[in-house]
C-alpha atoms as a PDB file:
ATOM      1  CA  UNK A   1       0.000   0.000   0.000  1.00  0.00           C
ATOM      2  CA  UNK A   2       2.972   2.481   0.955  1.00  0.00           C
ATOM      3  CA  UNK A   3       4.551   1.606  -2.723  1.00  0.00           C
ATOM      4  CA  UNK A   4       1.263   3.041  -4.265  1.00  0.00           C
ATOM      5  CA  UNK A   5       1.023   6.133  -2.363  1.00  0.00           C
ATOM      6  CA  UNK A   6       4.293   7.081  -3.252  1.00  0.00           C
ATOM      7  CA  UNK A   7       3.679   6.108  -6.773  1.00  0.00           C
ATOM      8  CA  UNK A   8       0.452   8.562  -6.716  1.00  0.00           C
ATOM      9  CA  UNK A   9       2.752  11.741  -4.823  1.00  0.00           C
ATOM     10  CA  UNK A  10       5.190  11.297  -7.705  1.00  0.00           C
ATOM     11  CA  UNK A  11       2.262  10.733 -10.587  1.00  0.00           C
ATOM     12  CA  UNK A  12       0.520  14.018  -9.040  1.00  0.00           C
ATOM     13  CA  UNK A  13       3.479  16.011  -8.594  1.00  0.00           C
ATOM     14  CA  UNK A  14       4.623  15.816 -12.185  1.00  0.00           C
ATOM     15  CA  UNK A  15       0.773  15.972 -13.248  1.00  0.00           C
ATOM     16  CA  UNK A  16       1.427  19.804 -11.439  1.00  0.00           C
ATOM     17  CA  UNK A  17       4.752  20.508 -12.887  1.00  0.00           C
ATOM     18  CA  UNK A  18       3.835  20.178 -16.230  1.00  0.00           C
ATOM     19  CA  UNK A  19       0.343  22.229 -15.504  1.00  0.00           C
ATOM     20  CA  UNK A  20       2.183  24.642 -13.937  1.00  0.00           C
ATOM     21  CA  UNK A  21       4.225  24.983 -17.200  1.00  0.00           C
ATOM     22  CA  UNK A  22       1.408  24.941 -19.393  1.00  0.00           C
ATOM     23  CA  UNK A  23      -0.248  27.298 -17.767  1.00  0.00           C
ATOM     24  CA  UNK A  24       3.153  30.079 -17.975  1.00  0.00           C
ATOM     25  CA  UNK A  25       3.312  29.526 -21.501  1.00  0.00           C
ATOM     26  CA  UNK A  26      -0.167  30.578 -22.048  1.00  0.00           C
ATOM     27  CA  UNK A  27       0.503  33.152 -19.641  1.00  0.00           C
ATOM     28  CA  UNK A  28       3.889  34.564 -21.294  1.00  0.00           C
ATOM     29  CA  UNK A  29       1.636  34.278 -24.984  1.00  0.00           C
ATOM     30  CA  UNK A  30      -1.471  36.200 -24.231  1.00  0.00           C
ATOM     31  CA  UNK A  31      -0.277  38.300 -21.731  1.00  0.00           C
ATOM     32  CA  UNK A  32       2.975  39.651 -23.925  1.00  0.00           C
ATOM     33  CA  UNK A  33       0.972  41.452 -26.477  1.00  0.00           C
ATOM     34  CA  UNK A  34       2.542  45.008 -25.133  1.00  0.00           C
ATOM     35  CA  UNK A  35       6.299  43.976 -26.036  1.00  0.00           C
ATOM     36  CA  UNK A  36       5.670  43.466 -29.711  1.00  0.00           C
ATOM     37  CA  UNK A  37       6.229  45.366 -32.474  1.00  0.00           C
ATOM     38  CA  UNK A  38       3.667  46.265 -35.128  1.00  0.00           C
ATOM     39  CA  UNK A  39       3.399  48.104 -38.526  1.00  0.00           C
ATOM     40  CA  UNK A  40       3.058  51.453 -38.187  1.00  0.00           C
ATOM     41  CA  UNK A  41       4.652  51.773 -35.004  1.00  0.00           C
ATOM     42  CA  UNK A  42       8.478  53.175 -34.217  1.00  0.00           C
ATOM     43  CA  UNK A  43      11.160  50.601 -34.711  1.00  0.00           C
ATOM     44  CA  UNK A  44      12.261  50.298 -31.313  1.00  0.00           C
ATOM     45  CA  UNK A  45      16.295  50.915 -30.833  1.00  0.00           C
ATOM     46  CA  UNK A  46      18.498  48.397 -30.027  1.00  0.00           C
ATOM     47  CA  UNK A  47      22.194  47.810 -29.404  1.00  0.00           C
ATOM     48  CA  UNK A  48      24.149  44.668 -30.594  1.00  0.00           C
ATOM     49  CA  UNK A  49      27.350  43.431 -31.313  1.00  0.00           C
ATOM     50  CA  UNK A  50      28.775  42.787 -35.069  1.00  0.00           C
ATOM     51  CA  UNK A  51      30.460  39.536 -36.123  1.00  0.00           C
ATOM     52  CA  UNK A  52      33.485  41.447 -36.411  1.00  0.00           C
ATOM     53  CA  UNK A  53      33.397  42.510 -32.905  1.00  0.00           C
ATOM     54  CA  UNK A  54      32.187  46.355 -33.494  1.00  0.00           C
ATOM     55  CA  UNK A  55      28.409  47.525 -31.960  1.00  0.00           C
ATOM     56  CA  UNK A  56      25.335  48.560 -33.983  1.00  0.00           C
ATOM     57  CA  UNK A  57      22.382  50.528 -32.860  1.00  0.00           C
ATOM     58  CA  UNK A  58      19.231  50.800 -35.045  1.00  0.00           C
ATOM     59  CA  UNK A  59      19.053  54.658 -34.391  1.00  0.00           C
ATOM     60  CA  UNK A  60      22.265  55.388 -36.092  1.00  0.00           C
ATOM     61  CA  UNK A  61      20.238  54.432 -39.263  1.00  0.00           C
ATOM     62  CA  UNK A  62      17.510  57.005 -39.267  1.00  0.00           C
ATOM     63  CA  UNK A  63      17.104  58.891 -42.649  1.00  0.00           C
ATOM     64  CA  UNK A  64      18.081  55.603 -44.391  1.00  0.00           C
ATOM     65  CA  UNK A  65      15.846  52.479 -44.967  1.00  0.00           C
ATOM     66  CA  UNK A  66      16.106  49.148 -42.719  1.00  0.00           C
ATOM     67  CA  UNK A  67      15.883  45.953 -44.045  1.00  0.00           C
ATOM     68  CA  UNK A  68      15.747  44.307 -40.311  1.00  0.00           C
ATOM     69  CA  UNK A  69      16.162  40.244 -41.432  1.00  0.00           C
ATOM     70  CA  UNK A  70      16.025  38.033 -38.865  1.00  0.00           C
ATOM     71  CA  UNK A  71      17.933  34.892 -39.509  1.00  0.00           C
ATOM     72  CA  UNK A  72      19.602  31.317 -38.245  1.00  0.00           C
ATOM     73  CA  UNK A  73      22.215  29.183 -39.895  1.00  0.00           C
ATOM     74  CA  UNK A  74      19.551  26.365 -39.616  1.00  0.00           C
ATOM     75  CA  UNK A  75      16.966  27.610 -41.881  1.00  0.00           C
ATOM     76  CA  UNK A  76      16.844  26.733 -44.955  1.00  0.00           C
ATOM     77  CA  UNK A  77      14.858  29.702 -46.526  1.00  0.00           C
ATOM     78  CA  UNK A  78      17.056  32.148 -44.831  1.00  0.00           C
ATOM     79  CA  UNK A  79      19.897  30.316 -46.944  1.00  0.00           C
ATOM     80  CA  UNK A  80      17.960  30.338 -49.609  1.00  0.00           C
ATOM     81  CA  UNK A  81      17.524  34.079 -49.667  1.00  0.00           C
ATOM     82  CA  UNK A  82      20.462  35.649 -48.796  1.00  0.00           C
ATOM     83  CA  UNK A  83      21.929  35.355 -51.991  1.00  0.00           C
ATOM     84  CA  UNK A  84      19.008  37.678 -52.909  1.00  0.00           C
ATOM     85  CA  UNK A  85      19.034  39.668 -50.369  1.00  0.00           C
ATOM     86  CA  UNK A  86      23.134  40.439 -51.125  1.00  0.00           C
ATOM     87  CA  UNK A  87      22.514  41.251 -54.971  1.00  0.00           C
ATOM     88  CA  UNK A  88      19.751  43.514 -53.500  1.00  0.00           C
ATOM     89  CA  UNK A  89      22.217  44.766 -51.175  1.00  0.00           C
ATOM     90  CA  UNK A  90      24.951  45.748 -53.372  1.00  0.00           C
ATOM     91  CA  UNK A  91      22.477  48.015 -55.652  1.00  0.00           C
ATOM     92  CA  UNK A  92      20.870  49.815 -52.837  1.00  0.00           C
ATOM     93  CA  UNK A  93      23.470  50.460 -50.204  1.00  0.00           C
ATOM     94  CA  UNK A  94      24.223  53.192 -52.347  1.00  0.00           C
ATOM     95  CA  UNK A  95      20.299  54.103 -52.742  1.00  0.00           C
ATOM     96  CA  UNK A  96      20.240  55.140 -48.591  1.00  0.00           C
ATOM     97  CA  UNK A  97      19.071  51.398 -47.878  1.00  0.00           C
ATOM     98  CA  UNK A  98      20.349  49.391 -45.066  1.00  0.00           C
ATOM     99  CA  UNK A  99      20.176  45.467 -44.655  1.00  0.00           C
ATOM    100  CA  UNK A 100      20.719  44.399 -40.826  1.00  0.00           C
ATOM    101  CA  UNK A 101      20.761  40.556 -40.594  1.00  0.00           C
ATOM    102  CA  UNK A 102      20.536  39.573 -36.857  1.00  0.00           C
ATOM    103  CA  UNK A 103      21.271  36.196 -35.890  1.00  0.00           C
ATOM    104  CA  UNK A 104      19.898  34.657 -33.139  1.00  0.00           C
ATOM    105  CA  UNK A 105      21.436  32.613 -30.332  1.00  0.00           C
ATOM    106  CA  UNK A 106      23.794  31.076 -32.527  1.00  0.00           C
ATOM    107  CA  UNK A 107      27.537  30.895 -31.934  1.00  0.00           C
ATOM    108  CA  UNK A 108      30.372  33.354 -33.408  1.00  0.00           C
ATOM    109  CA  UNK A 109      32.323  30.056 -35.123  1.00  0.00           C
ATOM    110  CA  UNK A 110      28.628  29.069 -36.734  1.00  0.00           C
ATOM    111  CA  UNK A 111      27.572  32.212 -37.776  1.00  0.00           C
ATOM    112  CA  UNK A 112      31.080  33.067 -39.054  1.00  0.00           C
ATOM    113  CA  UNK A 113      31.149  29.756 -41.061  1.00  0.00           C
ATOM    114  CA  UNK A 114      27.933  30.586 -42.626  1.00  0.00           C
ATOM    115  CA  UNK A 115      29.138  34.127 -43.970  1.00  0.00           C
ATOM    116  CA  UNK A 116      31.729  33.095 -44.772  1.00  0.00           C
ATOM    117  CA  UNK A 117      30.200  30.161 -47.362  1.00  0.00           C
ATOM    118  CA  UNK A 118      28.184  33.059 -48.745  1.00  0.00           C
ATOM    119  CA  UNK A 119      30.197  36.096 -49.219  1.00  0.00           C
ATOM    120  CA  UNK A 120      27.880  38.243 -47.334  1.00  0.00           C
ATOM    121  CA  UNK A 121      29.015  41.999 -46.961  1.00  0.00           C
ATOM    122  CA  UNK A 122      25.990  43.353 -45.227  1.00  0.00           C
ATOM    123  CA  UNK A 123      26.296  43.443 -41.449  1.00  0.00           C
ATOM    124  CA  UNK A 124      25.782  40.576 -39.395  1.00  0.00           C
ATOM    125  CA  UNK A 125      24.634  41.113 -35.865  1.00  0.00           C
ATOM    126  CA  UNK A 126      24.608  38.658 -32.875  1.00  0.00           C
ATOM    127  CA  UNK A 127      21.768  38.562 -30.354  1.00  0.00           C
ATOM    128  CA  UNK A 128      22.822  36.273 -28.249  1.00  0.00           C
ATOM    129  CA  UNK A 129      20.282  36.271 -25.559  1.00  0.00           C
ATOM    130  CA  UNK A 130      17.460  36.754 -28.177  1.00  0.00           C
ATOM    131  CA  UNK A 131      16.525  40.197 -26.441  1.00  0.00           C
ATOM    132  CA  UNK A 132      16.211  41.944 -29.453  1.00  0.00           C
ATOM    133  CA  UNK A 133      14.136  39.473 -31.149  1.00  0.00           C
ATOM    134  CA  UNK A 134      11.658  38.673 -27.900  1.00  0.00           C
ATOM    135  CA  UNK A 135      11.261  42.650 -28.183  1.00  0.00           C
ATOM    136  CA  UNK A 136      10.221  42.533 -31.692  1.00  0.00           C
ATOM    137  CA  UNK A 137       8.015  39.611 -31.139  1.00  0.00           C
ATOM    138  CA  UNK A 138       9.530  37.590 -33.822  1.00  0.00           C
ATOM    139  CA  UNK A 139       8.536  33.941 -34.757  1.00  0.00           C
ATOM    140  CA  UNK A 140       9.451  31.923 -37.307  1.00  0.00           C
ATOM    141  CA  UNK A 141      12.310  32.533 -38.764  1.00  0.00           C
ATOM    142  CA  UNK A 142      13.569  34.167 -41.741  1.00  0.00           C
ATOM    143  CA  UNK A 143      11.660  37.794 -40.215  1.00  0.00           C
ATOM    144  CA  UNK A 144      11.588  40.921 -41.677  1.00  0.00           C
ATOM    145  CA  UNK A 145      10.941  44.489 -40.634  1.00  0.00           C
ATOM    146  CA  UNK A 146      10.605  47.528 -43.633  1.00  0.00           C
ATOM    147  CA  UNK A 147      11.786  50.169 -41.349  1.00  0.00           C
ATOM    148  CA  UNK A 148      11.311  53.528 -43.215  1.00  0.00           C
ATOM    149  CA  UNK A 149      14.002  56.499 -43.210  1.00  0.00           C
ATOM    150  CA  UNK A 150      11.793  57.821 -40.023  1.00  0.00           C
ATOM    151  CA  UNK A 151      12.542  54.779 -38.240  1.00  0.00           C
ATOM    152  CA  UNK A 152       8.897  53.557 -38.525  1.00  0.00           C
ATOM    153  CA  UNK A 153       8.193  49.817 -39.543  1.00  0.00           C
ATOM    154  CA  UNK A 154       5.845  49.634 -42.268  1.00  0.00           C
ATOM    155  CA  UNK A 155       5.767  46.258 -43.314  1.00  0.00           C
ATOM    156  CA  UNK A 156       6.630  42.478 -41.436  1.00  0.00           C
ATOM    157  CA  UNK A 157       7.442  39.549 -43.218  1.00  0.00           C
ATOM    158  CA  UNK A 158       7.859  35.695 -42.505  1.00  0.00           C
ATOM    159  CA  UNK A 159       9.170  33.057 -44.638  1.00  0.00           C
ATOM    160  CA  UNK A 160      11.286  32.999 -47.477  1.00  0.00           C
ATOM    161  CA  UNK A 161      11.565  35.717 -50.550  1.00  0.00           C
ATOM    162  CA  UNK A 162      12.653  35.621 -53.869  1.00  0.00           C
ATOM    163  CA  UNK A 163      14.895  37.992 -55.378  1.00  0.00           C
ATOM    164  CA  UNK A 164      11.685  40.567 -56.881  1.00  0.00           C
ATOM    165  CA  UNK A 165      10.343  40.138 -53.644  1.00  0.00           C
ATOM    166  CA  UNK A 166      13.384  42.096 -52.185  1.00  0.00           C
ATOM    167  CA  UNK A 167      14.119  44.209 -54.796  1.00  0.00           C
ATOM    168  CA  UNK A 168      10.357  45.325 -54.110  1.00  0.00           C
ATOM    169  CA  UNK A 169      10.759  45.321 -50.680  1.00  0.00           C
ATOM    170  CA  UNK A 170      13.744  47.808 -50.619  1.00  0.00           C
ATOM    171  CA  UNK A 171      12.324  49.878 -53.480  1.00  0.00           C
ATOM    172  CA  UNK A 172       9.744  50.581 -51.178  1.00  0.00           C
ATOM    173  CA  UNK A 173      12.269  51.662 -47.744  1.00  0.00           C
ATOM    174  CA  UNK A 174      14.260  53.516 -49.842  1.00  0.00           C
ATOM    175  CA  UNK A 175      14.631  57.085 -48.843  1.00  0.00           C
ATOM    176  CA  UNK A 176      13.013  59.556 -51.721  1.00  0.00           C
END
């Protein structure tokens, strides 16, 4: 009889451990609404560290567009499309348009790897704790934010693009 007590303590306690948990996560979804970002809104500023070691904050890019990209060496359409989006790059860097490709939680020797393989030039920041993209609300990944030269996000995207699809999308940040 004392063997199937115990067995109901333990059975009940991780009944309430997992309830517990189910019950934060539906907490931390519904309740988070106030931390996201949303079209039409201000970009909100961030700081992070470059690949290279140097720091980038959003706000030093005001009067130019942002293409904010969102981005992990483990998706595929984020491989896919940066190709694209460095073309794209290389014609409208000099067009006032920005491309900001933040990586998320993923180490220096990964990420390097990856930029490496692809001859990006377009800067590559690390968010290691995934602050900046909890603050933006992002979810899947690849993510993108059309932040216009007033710092003001005016469209989000998920999922992959194709090369038009960028060119559009920067035609449409870049500063007049």
């Amino acid at each position: 009889m004392n063997k199937n007590r115990r067995r109901l303590y333990i059975r009940s306690s991780i009944l309430g451990v997992i309830a517990v948990l189910i019950g934060y996560v539906f907490y931390s979804n519904f309740t988070g609404e106030d931390t996201l970002v949303k079209e039409g809104e201000t970009a909100p500023n961030f700081k992070l560290r470059t690949l290279e070691g140097g720091t980038v904050e959003l706000e030093d890019y005001r009067g130019q567009g942002v293409f904010l990209n969102f981005w992990g060496t483990y998706c595929p359409p984020c491989e896919k499309e940066f190709p694209y989006i460095e073309n794209q790059y290389a014609d409208y860097k000099e067009k006032g348009v920005e491309v900001l490709a933040v990586n998320v939680g993923e180490s220096d020797l990964v990420v390097k790897r990856f930029v490496d393989r692809h001859s990006l030039s377009f800067p590559i920041l690390m968010d290691e704790q995934k602050a900046v993209l909890d603050r933006y609300g992002v979810g899947p990944l690849p993510s993108t934010f059309l932040i216009n030269k007033e710092g003001e996000v005016i469209d989000i995207l998920t999922g992959g693009m194709t090369e038009e699809d960028i060119q559009e999308y920067m035609e449409r940040i870049k500063p007049s």
